[in-house]
Protein backbone atom coordinates (compact mmCIF):
# COMPACT_ATOMS: atom_id res chain seq x y z
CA UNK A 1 77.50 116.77 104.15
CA UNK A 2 78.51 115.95 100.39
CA UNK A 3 81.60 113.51 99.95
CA UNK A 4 84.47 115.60 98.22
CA UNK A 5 85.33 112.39 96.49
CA UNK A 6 82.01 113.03 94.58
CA UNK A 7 81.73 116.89 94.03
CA UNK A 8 84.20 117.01 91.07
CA UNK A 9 83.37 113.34 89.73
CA UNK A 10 85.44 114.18 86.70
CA UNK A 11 88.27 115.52 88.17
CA UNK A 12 88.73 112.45 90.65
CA UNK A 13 87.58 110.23 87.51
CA UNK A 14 91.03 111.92 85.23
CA UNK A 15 93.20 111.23 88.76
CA UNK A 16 92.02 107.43 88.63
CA UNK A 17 93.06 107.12 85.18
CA UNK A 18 96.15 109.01 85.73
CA UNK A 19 97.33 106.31 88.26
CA UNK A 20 96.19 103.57 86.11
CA UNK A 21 98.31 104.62 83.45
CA UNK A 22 101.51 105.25 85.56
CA UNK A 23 100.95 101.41 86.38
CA UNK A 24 101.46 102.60 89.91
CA UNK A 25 101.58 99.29 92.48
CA UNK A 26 100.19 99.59 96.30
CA UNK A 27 102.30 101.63 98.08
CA UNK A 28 101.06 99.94 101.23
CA UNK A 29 102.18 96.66 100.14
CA UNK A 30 105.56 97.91 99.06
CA UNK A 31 105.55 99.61 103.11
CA UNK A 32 105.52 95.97 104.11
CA UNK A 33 108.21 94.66 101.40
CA UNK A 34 105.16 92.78 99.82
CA UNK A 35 104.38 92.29 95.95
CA UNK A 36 102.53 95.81 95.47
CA UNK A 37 101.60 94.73 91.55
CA UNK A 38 97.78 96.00 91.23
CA UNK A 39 95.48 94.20 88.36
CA UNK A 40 93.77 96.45 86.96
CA UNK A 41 91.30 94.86 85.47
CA UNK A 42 89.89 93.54 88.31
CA UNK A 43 86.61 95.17 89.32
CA UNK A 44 85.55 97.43 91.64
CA UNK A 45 84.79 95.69 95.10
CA UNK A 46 87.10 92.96 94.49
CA UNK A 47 89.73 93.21 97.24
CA UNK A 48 92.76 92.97 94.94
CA UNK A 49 91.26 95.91 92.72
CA UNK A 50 92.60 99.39 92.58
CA UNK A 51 91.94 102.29 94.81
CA UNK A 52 92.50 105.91 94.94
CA UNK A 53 93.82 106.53 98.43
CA UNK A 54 94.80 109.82 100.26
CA UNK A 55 97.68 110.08 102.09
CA UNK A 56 96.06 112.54 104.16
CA UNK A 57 92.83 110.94 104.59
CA UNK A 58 89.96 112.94 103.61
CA UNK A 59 88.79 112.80 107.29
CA UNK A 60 91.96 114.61 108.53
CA UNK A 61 91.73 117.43 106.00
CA UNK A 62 93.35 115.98 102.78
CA UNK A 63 92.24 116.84 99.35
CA UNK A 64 90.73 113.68 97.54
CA UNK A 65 91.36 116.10 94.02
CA UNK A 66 95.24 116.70 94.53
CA UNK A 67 97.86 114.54 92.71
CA UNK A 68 100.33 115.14 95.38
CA UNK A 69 97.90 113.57 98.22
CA UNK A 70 97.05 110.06 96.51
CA UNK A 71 98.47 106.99 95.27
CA UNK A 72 97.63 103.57 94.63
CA UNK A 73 96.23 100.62 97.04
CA UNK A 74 94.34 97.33 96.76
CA UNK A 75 90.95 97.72 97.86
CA UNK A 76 91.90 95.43 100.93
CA UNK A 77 94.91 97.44 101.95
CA UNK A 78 92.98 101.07 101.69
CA UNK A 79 90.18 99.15 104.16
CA UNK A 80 92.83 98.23 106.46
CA UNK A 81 94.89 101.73 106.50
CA UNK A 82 90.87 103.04 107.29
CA UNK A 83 92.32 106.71 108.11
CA UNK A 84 95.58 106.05 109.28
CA UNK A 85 98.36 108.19 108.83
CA UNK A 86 101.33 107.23 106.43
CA UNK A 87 103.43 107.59 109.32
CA UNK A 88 101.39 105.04 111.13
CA UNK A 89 101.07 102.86 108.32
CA UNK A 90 104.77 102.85 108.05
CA UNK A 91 105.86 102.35 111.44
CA UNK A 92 103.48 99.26 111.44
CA UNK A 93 105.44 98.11 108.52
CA UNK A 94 108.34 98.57 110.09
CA UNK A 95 107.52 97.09 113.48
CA UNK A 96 108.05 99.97 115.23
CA UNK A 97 104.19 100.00 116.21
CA UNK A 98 100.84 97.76 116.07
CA UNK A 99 97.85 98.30 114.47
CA UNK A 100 95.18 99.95 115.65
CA UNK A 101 92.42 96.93 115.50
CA UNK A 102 95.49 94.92 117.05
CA UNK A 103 96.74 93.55 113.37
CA UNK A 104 100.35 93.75 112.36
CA UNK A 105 99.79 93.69 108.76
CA UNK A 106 96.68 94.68 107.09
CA UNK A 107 96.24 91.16 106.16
């Protein structure tokens, strides 16, 4: 099965610039009352770098094309959430639950 990040490379290439430009910061980061400040510059792979991530992972249904299901992570805090829901991710933050893997915080 094809990845739907990769069947409209354009499309999810225009999103990733979109983001960039809003200067978004990691809204995971910003869950846990952390500095969510991305640098953009940094390169792919490099755990402080920018992701896309879906807020209804692509796993669960969500569409990796739609504005209104992404926003901004570090690479290290998009591994971490793995497919998580927001409302997991925020009741983690919030200590209202524990991770799955057993971690508080995704670092």
């Amino acid at each position: 099965m094809a990845n739907p990040r990769c069947a409209n490379g354009n499309a999810r290439r225009k999103l990733a610039r979109r983001l960039r430009a809003e200067g978004r910061g990691c809204w995971i980061c910003r869950a846990f009352g952390r500095p969510d400040e991305i640098d953009y510059s940094l390169p792919a792979g490099d755990p402080g770098a920018f992701e896309i991530d879906e807020l209804v992972p692509v796993s669960k249904g969500g569409d990796p094309l739609d504005y209104a299901n992404v926003d901004a992570a570090h690479r290290r805090c998009n591994q971490w959430r793995g497919n998580k829901s927001v409302a997991a991710v925020l009741g983690i933050a919030s200590g209202e639950a524990m991770a799955m893997d057993g971690l508080p915080q995704p670092w």
